[in-house]
Protein backbone atom coordinates (compact mmCIF):
# COMPACT_ATOMS: atom_id res chain seq x y z
CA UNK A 1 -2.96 -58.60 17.11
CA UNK A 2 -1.63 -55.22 16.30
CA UNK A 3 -3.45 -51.89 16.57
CA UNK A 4 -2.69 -49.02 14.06
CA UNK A 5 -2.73 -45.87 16.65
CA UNK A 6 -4.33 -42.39 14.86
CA UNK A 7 -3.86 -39.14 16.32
CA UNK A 8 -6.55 -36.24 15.43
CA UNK A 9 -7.06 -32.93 16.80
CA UNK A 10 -8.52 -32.92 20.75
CA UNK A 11 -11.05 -30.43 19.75
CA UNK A 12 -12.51 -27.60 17.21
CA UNK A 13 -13.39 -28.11 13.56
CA UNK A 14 -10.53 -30.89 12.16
CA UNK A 15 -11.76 -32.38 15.66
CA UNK A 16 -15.06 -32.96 14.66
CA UNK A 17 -14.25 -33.74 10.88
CA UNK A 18 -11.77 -36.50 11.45
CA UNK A 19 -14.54 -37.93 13.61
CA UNK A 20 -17.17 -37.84 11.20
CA UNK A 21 -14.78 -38.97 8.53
CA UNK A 22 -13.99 -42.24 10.94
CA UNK A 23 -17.21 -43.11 11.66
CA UNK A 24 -18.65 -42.85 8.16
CA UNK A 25 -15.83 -45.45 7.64
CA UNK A 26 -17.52 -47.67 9.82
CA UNK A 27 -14.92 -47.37 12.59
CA UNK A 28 -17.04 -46.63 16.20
CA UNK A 29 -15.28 -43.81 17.62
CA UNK A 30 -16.15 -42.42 21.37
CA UNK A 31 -16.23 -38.78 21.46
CA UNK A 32 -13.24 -38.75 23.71
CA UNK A 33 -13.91 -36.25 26.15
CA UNK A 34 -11.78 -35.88 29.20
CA UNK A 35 -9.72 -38.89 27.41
CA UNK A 36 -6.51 -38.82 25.72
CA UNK A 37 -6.84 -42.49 23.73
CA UNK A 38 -10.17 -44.33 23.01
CA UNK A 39 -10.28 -48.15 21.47
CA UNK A 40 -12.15 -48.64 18.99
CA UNK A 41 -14.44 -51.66 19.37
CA UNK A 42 -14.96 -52.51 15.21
CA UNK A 43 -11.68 -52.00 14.38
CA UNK A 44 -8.17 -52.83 15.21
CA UNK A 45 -7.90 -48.82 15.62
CA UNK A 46 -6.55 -46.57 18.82
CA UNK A 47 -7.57 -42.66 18.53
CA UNK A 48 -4.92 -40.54 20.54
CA UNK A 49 -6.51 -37.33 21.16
CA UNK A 50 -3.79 -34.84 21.07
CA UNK A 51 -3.01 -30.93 20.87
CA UNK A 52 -2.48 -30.16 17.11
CA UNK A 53 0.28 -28.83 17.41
CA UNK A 54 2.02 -31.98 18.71
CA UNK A 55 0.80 -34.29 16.45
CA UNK A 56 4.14 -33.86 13.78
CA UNK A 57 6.20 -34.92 16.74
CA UNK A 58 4.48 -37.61 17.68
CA UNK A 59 3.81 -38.82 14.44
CA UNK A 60 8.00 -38.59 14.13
CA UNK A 61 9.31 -40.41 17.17
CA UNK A 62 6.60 -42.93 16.21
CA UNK A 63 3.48 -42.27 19.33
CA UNK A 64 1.12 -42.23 16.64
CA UNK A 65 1.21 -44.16 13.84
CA UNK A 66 -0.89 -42.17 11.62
CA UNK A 67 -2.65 -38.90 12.01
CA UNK A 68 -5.68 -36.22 10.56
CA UNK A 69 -3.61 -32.79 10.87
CA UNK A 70 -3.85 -30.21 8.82
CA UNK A 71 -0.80 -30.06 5.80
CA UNK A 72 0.18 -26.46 7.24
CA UNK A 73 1.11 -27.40 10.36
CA UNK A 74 3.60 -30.59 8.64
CA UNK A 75 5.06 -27.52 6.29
CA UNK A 76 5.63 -25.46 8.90
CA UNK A 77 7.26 -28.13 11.84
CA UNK A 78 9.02 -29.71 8.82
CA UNK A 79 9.63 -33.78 10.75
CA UNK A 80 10.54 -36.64 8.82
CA UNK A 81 6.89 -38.09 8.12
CA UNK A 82 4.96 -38.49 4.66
CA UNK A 83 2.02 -37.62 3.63
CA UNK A 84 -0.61 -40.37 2.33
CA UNK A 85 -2.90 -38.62 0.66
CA UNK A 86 -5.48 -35.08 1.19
CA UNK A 87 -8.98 -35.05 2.68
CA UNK A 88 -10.80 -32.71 0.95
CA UNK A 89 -11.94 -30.53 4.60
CA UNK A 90 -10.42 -28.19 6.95
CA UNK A 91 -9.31 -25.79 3.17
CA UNK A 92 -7.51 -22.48 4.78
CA UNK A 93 -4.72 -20.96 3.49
CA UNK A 94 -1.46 -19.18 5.51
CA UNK A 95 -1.36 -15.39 4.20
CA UNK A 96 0.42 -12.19 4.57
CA UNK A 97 -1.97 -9.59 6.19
CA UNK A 98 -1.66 -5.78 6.73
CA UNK A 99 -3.97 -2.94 8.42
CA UNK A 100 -6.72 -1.37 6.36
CA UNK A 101 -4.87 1.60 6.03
CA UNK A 102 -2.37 0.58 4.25
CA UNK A 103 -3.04 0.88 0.88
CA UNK A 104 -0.72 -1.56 -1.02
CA UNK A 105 -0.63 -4.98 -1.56
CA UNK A 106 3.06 -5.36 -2.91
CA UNK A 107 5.20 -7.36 -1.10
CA UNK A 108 8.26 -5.36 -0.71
CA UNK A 109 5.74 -3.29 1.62
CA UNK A 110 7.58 -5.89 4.25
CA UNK A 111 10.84 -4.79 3.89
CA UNK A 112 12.19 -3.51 7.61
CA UNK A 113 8.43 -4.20 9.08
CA UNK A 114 7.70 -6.43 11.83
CA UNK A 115 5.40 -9.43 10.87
CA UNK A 116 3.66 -11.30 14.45
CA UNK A 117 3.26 -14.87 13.13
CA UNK A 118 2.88 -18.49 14.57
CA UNK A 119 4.59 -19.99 11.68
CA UNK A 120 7.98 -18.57 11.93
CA UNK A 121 9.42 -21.36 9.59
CA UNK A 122 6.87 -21.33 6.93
CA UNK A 123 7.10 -17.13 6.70
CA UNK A 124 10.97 -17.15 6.87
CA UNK A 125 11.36 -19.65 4.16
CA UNK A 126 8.66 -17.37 1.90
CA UNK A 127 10.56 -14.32 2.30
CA UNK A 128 13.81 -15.49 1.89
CA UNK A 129 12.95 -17.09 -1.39
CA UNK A 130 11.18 -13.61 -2.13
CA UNK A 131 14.25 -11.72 -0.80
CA UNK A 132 12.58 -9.53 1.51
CA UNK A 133 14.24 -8.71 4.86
CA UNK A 134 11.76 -8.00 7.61
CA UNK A 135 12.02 -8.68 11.60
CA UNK A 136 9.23 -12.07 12.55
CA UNK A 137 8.10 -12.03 16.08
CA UNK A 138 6.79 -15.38 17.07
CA UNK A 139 3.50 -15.08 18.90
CA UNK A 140 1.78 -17.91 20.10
CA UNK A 141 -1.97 -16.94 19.22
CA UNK A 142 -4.34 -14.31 18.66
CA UNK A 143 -2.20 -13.02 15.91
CA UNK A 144 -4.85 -10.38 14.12
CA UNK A 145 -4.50 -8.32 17.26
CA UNK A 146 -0.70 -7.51 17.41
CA UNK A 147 -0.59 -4.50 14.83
CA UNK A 148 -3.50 -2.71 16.85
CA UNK A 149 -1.35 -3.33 20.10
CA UNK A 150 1.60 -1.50 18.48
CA UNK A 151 3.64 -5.27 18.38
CA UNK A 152 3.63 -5.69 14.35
CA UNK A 153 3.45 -3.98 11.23
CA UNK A 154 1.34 -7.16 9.79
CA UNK A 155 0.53 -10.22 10.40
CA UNK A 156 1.06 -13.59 8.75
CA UNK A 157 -1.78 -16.37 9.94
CA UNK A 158 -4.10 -18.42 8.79
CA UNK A 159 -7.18 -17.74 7.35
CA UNK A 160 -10.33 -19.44 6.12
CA UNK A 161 -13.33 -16.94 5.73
CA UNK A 162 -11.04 -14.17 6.23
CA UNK A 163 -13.57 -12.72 9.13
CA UNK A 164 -11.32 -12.50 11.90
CA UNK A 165 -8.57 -10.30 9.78
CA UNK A 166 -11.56 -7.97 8.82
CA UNK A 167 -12.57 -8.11 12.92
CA UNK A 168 -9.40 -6.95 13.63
CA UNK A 169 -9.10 -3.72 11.07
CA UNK A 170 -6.97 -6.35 9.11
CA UNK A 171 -6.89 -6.94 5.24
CA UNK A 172 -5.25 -9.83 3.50
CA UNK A 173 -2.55 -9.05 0.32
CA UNK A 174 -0.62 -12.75 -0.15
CA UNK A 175 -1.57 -16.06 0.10
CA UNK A 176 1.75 -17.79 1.47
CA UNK A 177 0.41 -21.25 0.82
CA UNK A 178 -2.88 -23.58 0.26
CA UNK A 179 -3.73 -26.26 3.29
CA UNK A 180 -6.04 -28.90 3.75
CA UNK A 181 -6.83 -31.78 6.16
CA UNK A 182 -4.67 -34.32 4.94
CA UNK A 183 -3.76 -38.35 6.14
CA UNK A 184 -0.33 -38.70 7.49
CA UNK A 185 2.02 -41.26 8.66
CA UNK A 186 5.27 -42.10 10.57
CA UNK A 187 8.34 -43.22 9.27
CA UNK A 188 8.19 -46.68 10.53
CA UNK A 189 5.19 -48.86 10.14
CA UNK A 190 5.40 -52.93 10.76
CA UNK A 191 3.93 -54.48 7.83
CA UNK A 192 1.09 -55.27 10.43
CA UNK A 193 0.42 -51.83 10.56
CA UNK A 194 0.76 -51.16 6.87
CA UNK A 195 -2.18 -54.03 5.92
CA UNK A 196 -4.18 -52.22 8.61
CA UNK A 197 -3.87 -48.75 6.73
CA UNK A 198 -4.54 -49.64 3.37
CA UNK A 199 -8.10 -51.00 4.84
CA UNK A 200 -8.47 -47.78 6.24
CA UNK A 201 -7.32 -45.64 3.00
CA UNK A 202 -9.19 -48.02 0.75
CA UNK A 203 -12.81 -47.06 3.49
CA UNK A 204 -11.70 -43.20 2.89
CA UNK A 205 -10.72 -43.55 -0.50
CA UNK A 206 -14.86 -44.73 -0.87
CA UNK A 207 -15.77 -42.27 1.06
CA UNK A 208 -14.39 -39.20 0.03
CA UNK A 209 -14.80 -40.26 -3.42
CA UNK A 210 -18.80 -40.14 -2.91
CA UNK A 211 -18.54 -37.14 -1.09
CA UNK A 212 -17.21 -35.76 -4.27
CA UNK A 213 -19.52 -37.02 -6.37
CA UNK A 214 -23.19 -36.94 -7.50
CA UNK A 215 -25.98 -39.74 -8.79
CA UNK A 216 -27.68 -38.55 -11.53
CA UNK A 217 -31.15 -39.42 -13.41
CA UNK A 218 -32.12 -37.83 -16.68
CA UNK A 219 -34.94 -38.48 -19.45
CA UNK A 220 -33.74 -38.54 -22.50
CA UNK A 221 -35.71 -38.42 -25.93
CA UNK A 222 -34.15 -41.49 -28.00
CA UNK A 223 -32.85 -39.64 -30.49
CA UNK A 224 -30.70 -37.23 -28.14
CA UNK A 225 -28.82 -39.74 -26.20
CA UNK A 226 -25.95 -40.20 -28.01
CA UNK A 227 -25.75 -36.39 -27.62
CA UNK A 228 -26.65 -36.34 -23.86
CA UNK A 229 -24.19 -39.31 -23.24
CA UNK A 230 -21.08 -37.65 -25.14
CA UNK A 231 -21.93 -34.98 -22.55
CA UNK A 232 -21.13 -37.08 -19.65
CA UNK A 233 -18.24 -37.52 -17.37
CA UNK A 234 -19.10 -40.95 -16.02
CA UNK A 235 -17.61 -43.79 -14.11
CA UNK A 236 -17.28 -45.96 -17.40
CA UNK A 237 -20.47 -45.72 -19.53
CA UNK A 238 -24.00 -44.72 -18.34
CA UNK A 239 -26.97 -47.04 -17.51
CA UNK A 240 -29.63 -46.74 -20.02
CA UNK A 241 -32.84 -47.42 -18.98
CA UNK A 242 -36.36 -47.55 -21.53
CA UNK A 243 -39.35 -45.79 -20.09
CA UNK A 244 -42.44 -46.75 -20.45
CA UNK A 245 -43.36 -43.53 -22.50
CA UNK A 246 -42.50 -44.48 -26.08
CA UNK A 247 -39.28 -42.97 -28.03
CA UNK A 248 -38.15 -41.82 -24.19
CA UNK A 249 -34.63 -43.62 -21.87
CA UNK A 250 -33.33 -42.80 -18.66
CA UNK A 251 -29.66 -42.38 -18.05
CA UNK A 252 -28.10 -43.27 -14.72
CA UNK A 253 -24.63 -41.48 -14.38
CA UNK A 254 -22.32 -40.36 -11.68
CA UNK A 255 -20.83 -36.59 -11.97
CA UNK A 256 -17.87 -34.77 -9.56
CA UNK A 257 -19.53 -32.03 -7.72
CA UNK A 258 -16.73 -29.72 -9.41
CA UNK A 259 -18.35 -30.35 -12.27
CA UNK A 260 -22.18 -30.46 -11.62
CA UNK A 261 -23.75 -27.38 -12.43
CA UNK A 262 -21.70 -26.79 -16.22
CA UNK A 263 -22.79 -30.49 -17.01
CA UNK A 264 -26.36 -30.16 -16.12
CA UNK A 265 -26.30 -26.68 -17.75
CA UNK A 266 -25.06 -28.57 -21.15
CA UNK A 267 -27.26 -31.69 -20.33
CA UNK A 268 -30.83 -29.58 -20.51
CA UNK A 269 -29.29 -27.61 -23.88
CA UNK A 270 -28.79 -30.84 -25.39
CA UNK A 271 -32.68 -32.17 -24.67
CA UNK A 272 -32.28 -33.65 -21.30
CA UNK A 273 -35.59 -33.24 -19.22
CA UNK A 274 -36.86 -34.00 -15.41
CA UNK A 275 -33.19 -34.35 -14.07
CA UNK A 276 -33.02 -35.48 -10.54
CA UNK A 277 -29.86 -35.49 -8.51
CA UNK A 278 -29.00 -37.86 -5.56
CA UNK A 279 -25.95 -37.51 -2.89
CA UNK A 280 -23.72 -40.81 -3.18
CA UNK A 281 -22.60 -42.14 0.45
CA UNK A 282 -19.69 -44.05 -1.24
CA UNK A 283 -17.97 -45.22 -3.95
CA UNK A 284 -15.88 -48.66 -3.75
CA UNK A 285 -13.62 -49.24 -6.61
């Protein structure tokens, strides 16, 4: 029987979200210390713990058939794989960062400066398309402390809470790109390989979905629900529910957590009372 092979990060933060993502997919993952690939026993799944940075390549030549990697790093190796769809962790962005001192944020402060980067690629294709000329010096890691070393005029790196850059006397002026943890695949799947990935993608597609969502319970005075229930972004329709209380319902509904706090704003303006609000582990549709 054939095994779909994932690669995710060895260790750190997209590390320890892939995991959790995995497991609450009902795949039993080992931790995977000291080990490069781990079986899983639920599953017809192989995890390939890997250095991030190699995960494009393998995912290319076909090692790994799928892998959790953040979308930067695909952007800024550029191989021939596709992306299946975002994960909704890991958020950073790749910016354009200067010292404190320096008091502009324009762009063209660039021109002739040196900029100490570890993704030459994705910063060379930004300022050619924003015609700046400036001299990139590749630098393996701990980027924020090149301009205090004399190596760079700025820095280009990411960032996520921006604490290092301010750490380092750094300030950031332009967001390069957006990144997030995203699902990934190689070129080449057997059709074996694809049936086992959609089971997969349709677990995290229930998964993340209730991660972005919210249960909802509301009383409603009778003559205020079609009011309340115009208000609501639901699944289809919600579940309306008598109470025992005369000339009183409850409404059941489901609301996206980008949403949550202007809906329940609007649902108490338009008579909603004793709201209650419970996390949703997932959503099968």
């Amino acid at each position: 029987m054939s095994r779909l092979k994932i690669a995710i990060q060895k260790s750190g933060r997209l590390h320890d979200k892939s995991i959790e993502l995995l497991k609450d997919c009902g795949v039993s993952v080992q931790n995977g210390k000291d080990q490069l690939k781990v079986r899983a026993a639920n599953f017809p799944l192989d995890i390939l713990y890997l250095r991030n940075s190699d995960i494009p390549k393998y995912l290319e030549d076909g090692v790994a058939d799928i892998a959790i990697v953040g979308e930067n790093l695909l952007i800024e190796k550029q191989k021939n794989v596709s992306v299946i769809r975002p994960l909704g962790f890991s958020k950073c962005r790749v910016s354009l960062a200067v010292p404190k001192s320096v008091a502009t944020d324009d762009l063209s402060y660039f021109n002739g400066k040196r900029i100490a980067t570890s993704y030459p690629n994705t910063l060379k294709r930004f300022l050619d398309a924003e015609g700046i000329q400036a001299d990139i010096h590749q630098i393996a890691g701990s980027v924020e402390i090149a301009p205090n070393i004399g190596l760079a005029d700025g820095v280009c790196d990411i960032v996520s809470s921006g604490s290092t850059l301010f750490k380092n006397g750094l300030r950031e002026t332009q967001v390069i790109l957006r990144s997030e943890a995203v699902l990934a695949k190689s070129p080449d799947l057997s059709p074996e390989k694809e049936a086992i990935l959609d089971k997969l993608s349709f677990r995290m597609d229930a998964v993340l979905r209730g991660k972005a969502s919210k249960y909802v319970l509301l009383n409603v005075p009778n003559d205020k629900i079609e009011a309340v229930s115009a208000l609501l972004p639901v699944l289809k329709s919600p579940t309306i529910l008598p109470l025992a209380e005369e000339g009183w319902s409850s409404l059941h509904t489901v609301i996206d957590e980008s949403q949550f706090w202007d809906v329940i704003e609007e649902l108490k303006a338009a008579g909603a009372e004793d709201i209650l609000v419970v996390p949703i582990d997932k959503i099968v549709r």
